[in-house]
Protein backbone atom coordinates (compact mmCIF):
# COMPACT_ATOMS: atom_id res chain seq x y z
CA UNK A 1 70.77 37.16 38.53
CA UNK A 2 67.18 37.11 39.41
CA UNK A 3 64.30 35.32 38.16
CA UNK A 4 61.49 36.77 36.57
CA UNK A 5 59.07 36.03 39.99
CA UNK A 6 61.52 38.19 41.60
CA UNK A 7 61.44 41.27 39.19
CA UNK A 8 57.61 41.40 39.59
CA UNK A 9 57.90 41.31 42.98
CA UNK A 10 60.11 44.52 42.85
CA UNK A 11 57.89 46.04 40.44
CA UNK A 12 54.67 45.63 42.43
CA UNK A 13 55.80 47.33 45.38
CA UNK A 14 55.02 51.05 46.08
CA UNK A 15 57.61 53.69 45.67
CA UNK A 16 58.06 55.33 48.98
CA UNK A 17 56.93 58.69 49.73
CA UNK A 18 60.37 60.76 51.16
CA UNK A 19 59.25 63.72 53.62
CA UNK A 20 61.69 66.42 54.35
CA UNK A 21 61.15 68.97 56.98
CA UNK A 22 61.16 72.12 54.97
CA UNK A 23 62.51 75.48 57.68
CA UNK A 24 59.64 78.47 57.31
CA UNK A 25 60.88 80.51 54.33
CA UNK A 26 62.57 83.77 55.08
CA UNK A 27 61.84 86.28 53.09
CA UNK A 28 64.93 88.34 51.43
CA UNK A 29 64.65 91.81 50.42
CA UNK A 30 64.45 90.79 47.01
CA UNK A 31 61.83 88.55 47.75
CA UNK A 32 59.82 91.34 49.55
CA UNK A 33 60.78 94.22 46.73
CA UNK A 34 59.07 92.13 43.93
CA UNK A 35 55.75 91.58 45.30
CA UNK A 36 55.83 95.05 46.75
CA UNK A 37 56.15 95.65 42.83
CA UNK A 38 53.85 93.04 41.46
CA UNK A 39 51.13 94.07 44.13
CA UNK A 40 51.57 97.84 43.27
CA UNK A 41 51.36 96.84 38.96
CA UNK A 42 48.17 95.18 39.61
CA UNK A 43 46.59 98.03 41.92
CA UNK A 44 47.56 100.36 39.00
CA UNK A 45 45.96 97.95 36.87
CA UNK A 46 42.31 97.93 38.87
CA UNK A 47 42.85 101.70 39.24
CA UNK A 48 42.75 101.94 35.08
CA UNK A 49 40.08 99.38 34.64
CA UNK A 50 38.00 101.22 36.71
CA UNK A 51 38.60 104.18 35.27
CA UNK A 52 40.26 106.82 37.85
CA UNK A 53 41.68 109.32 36.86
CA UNK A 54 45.79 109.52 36.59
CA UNK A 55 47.88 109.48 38.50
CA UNK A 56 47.33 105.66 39.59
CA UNK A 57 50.54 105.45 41.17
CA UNK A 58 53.49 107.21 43.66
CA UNK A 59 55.74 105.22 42.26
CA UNK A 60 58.47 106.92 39.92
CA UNK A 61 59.31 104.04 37.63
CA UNK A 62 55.87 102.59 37.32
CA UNK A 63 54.08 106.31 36.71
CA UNK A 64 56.78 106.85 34.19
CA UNK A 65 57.21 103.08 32.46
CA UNK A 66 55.11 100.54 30.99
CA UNK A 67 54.54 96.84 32.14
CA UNK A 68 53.24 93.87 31.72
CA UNK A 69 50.20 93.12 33.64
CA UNK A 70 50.91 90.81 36.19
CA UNK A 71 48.68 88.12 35.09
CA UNK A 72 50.04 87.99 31.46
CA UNK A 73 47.00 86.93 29.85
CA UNK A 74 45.26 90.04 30.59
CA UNK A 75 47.67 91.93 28.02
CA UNK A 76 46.54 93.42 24.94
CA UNK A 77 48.79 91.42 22.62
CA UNK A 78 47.93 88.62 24.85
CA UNK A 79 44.47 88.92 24.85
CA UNK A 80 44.86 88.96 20.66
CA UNK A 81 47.22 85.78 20.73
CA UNK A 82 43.61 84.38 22.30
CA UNK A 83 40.77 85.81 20.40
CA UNK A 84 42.23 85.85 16.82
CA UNK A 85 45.27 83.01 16.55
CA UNK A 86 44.22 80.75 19.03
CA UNK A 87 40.26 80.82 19.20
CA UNK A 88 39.38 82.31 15.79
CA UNK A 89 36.13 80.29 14.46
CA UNK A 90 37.47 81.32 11.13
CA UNK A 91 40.72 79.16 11.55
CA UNK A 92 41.62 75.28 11.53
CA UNK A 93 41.68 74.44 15.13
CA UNK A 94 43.11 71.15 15.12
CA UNK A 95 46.10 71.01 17.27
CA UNK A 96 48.73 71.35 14.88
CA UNK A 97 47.64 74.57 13.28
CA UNK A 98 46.64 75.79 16.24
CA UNK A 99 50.29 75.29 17.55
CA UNK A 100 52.09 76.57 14.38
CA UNK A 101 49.86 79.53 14.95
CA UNK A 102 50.55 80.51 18.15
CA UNK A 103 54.62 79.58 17.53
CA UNK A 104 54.66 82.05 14.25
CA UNK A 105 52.67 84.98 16.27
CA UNK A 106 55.38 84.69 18.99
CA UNK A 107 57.87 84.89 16.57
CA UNK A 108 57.05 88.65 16.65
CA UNK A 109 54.41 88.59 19.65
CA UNK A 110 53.29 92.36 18.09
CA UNK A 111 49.83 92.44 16.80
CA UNK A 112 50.81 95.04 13.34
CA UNK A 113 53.44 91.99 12.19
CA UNK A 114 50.36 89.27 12.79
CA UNK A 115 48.53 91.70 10.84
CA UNK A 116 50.60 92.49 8.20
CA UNK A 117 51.63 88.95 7.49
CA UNK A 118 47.70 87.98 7.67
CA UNK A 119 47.02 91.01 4.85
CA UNK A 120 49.67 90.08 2.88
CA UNK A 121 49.49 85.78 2.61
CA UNK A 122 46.14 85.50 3.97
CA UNK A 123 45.81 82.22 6.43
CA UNK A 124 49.02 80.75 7.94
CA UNK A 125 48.45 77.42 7.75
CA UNK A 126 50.57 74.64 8.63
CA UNK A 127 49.21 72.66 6.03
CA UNK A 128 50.79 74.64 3.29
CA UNK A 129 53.72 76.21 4.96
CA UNK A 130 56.99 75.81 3.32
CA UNK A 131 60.23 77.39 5.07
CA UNK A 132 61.99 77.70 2.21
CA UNK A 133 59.54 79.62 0.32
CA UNK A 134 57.56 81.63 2.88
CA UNK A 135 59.86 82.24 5.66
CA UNK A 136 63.17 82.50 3.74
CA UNK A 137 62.00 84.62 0.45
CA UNK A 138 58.79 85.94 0.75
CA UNK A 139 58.11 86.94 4.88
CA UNK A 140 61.25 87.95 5.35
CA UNK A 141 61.80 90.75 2.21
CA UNK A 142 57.89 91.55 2.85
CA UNK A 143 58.57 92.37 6.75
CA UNK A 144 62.09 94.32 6.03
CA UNK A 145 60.04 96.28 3.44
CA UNK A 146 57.23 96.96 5.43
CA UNK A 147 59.68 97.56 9.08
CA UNK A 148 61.72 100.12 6.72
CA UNK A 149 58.86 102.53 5.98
């Protein structure tokens, strides 16, 4: 049993710092492959910035596909999630709105459905949002109308 001069004794001391000898990393051909990729995404992202002309790329897949930027936030629907959910001066920004925003935009994470829901209810507001009534009845018929047309 200890005493309680003991248990502050314990408690004042420092927790010790554990160093482990970490081997240099060896990179796989995965490893190598993906930022072969990533660095090629972002050149063809400079390239289009700038403004060359097409094509920005050798590269089969990425000429032919689209991908996300490799620093997500410079994204389109990204770069919306930021100016009009997030930062609007026209919206609540107290912390909990601000949150319920950004969690019902990713929801869909498309700009049209943000939109849409916007056009149709107006402000999505934590403060009056009811699951039952909004999510359940009204969002949901309102979005499979609207994703039907």
């Amino acid at each position: 049993m200890h005493n309680s001069s003991t248990l502050l004794d314990i408690r004042k001391k420092k927790t010790p710092y554990i160093y482990i000898k970490l081997l240099p990393a060896v990179p796989t051909i995965a490893f190598d492959t993906y930022w072969k990729f990533a660095a090629e995404r972002q050149s063809i992202y400079m390239k289009r910035l700038r403004g060359e002309k097409l094509p920005w790329t050798n590269d089969a897949i990425l000429s032919k596909y689209k991908f996300t930027n490799v620093y997500r936030i410079t994204d389109r629907v990204s770069q919306y999630l930021v100016r009009n959910v997030i930062y609007n001066p026209n919206l609540p920004s107290d912390h909990e709105e601000v949150f319920f925003r950004i969690m019902m935009f990713k929801i869909f994470n498309k700009i049209e459905t943000w939109e849409l829901l916007v056009s149709k209810f107006g402000l999505l507001s934590y403060s009056t949002y009811d699951i039952e009534n909004i999510m359940h009845k009204n969002w949901i018929n309102f979005l499979r109308k609207a994703w039907s047309k």
